[in-house]
Protein backbone atom coordinates (compact mmCIF):
# COMPACT_ATOMS: atom_id res chain seq x y z
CA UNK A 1 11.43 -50.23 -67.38
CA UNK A 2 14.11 -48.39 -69.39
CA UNK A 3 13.44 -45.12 -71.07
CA UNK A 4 15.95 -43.01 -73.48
CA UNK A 5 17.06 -39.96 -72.54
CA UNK A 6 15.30 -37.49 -74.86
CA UNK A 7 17.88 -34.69 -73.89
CA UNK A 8 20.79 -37.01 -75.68
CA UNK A 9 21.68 -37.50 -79.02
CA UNK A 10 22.47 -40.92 -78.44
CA UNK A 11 19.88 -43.53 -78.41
CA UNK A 12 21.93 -45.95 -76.37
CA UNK A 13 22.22 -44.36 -72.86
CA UNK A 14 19.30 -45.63 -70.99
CA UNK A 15 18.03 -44.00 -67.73
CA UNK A 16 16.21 -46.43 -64.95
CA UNK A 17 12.59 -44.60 -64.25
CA UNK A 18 13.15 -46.24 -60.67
CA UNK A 19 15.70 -44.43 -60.32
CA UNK A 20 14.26 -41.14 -61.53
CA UNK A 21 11.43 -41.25 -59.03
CA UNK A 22 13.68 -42.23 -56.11
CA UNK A 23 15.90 -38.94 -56.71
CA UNK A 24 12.60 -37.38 -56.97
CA UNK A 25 10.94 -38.77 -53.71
CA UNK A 26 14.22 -37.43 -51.81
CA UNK A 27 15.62 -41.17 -51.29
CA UNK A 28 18.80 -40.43 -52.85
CA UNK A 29 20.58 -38.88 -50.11
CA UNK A 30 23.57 -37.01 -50.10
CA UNK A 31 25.71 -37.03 -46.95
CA UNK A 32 24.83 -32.64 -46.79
CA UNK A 33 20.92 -33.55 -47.30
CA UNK A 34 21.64 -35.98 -44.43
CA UNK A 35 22.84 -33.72 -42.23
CA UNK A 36 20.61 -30.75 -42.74
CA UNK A 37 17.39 -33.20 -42.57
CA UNK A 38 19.37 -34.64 -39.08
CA UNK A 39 20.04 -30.67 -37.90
CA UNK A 40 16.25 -29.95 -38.62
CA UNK A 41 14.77 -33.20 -36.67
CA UNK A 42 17.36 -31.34 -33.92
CA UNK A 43 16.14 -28.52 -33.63
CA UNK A 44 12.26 -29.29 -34.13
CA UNK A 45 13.02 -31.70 -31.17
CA UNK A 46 14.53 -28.55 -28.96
CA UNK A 47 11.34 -25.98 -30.17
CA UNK A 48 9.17 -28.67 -28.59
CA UNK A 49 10.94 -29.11 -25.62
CA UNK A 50 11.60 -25.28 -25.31
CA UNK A 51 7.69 -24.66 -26.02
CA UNK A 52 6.87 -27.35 -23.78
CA UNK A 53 8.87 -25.28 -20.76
CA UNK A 54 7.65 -22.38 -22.04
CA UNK A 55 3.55 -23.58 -21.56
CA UNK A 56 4.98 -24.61 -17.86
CA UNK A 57 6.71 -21.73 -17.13
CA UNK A 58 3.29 -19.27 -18.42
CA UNK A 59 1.54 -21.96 -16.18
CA UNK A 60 3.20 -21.39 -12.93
CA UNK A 61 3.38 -17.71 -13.57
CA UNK A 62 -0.40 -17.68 -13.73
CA UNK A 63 -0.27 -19.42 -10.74
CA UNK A 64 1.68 -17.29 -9.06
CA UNK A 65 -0.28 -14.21 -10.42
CA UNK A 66 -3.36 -16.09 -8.82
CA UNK A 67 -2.20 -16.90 -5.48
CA UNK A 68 -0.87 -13.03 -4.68
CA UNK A 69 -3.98 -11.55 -5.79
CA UNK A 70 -5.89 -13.39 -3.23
CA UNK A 71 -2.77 -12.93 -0.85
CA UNK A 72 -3.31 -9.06 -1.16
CA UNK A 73 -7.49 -9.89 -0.91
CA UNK A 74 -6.93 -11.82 1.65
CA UNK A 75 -4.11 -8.86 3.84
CA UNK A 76 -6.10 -5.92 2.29
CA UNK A 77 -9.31 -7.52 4.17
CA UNK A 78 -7.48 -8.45 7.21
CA UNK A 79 -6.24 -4.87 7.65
CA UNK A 80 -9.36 -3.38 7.05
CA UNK A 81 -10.94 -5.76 10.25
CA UNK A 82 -7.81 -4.53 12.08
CA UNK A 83 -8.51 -1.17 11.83
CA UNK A 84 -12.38 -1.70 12.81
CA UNK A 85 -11.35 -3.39 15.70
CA UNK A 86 -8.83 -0.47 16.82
CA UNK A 87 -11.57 2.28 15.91
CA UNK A 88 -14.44 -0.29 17.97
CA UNK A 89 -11.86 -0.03 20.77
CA UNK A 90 -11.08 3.75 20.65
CA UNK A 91 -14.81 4.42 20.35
CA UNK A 92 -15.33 2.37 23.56
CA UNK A 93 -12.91 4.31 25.57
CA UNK A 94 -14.90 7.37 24.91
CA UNK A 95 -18.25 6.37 25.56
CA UNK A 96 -17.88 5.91 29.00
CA UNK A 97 -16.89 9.53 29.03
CA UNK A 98 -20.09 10.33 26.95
CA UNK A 99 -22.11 8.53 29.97
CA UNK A 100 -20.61 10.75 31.97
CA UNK A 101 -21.35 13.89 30.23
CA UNK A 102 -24.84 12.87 30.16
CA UNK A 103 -24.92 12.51 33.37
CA UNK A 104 -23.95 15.58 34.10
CA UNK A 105 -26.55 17.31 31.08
CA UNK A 106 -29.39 15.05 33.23
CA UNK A 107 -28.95 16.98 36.62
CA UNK A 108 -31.94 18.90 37.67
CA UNK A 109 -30.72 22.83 38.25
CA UNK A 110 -33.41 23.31 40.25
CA UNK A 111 -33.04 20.48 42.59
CA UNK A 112 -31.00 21.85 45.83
CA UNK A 113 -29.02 18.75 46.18
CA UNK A 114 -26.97 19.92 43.33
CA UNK A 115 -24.78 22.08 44.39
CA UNK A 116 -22.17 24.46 41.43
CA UNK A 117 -19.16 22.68 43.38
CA UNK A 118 -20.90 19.36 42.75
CA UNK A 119 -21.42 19.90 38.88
CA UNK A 120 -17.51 21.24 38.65
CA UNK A 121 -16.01 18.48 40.44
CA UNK A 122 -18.15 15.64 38.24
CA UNK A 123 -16.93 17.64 35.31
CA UNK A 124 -13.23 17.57 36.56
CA UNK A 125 -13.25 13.79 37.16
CA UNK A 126 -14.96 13.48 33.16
CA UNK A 127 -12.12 15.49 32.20
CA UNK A 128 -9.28 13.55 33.84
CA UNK A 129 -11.20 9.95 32.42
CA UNK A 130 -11.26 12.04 28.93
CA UNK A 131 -7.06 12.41 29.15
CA UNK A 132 -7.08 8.86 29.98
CA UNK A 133 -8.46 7.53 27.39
CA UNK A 134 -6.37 9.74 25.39
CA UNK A 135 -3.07 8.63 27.01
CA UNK A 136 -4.09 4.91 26.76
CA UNK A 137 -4.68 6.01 22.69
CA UNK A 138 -1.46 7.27 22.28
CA UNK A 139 -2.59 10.72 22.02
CA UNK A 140 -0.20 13.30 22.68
CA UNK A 141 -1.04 16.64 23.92
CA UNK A 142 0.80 19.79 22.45
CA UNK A 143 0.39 22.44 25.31
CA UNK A 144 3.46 24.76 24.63
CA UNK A 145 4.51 26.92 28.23
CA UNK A 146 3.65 30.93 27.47
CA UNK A 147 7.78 32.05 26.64
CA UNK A 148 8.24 28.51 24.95
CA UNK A 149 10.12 29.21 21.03
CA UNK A 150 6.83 29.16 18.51
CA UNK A 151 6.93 25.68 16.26
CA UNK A 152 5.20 25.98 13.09
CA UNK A 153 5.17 22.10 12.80
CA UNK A 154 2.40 22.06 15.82
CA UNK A 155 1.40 25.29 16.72
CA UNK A 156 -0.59 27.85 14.37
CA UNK A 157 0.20 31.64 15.33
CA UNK A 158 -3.75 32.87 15.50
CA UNK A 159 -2.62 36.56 16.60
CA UNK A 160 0.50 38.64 16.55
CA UNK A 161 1.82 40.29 19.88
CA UNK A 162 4.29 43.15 19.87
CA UNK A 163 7.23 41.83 22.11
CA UNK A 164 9.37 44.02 24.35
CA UNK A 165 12.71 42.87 23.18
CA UNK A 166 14.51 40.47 20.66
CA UNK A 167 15.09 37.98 23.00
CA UNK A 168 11.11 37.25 22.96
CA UNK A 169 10.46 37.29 19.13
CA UNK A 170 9.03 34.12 17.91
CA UNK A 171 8.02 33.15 21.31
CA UNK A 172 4.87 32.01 22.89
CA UNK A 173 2.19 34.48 24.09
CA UNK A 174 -0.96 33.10 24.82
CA UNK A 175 -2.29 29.50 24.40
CA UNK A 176 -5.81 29.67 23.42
CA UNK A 177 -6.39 26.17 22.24
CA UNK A 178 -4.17 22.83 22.97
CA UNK A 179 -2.93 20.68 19.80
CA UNK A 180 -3.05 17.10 19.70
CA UNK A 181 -0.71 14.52 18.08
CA UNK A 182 -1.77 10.65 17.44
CA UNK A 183 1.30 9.10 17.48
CA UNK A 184 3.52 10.96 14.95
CA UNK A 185 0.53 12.13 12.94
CA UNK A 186 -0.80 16.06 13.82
CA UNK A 187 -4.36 15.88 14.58
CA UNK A 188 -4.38 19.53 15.64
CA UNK A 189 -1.76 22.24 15.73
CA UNK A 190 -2.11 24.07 18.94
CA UNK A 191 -3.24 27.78 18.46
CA UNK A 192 -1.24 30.23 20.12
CA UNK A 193 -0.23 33.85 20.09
CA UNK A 194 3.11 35.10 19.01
CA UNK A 195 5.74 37.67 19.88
CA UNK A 196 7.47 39.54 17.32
CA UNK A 197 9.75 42.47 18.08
CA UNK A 198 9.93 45.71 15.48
């Protein structure tokens, strides 16, 4: 089908509508549309490939996300039956010192058979099981020697002592109550009296 151009003055020049519709459907191609429709396929291609690592990537991150919370589940409930076990264990070491103390509250006074040497050695041999079960703890005691230097990191000065020279300021007095360290943890600062020269 041939059409005249309206836009010329001359009625000869004929334009094919085929060909009008073609140009207009985008299937005459120049060698630039070529390219850029060639560069777009390209990089449609790479954004699905790139979004396609990206979904696996998220994926095992989620995964990973996953399997160290239950990791840290899994530990924070295996510590916690670690340290019920070690506080079972150091709870068992001192009841057989609590026996013994009962024991001792059970005697009869007015029986004759108990004698005050009796009651003071059974509370001697408690004692030495009590420091036993310390030791086998790990419990250190702090029992500074009266003359020792004072150390504010485990003692505690209860009471101040006038000293009779220099050489004895800052020094240990009196011990009126032992400290105790659990491995490198204070439990108890020992309480002491100090010297301090004016």
């Amino acid at each position: 089908m041939k059409n005249t151009n309206p836009s010329t003055d001359d009625p000869s020049v004929v334009t094919d509508g085929a060909d009008d519709s073609a140009a207009a459907a985008g299937l005459d191609r120049s060698p630039e549309a070529e390219e850029e429709s060639a560069a777009e396929a390209g990089l449609s291609g790479e954004l699905d490939h790139l979004q396609g690592e990206f979904a696996a990537l998220n994926d095992r991150h989620l995964r990973l996300a996953a399997e160290f919370s239950n990791y840290r589940r899994r530990a924070d409930g295996e510590m916690t039956e670690a340290w019920g076990r070690a506080q079972a264990d150091l709870l068992r070491r001192f009841l057989d010192v609590l026996d013994d103390l009962q024991r001792v509250s059970a005697l009869d006074p007015s029986n004759e058979a108990v004698s005050v040497q009796s009651v003071v050695d059974g509370i001697d041999l408690v004692e030495r099981k009590f420091q036993r079960a310390l030791d086998e703890a790990k419990v250190d005691v702090i029992d500074p020697a009266p003359g020792s230097t004072f150390d504010p990191g485990t003692m505690e000065a209860v009471l101040r002592v006038p000293a009779s020279s220099s050489d004895q300021d800052d020094t240990v007095d009196q011990v009126f109550q032992r400290g105790y360290r659990f491995r490198s943890h204070l439990v108890r600062p020992a309480r002491v009296s100090v010297r301090k020269h004016e």
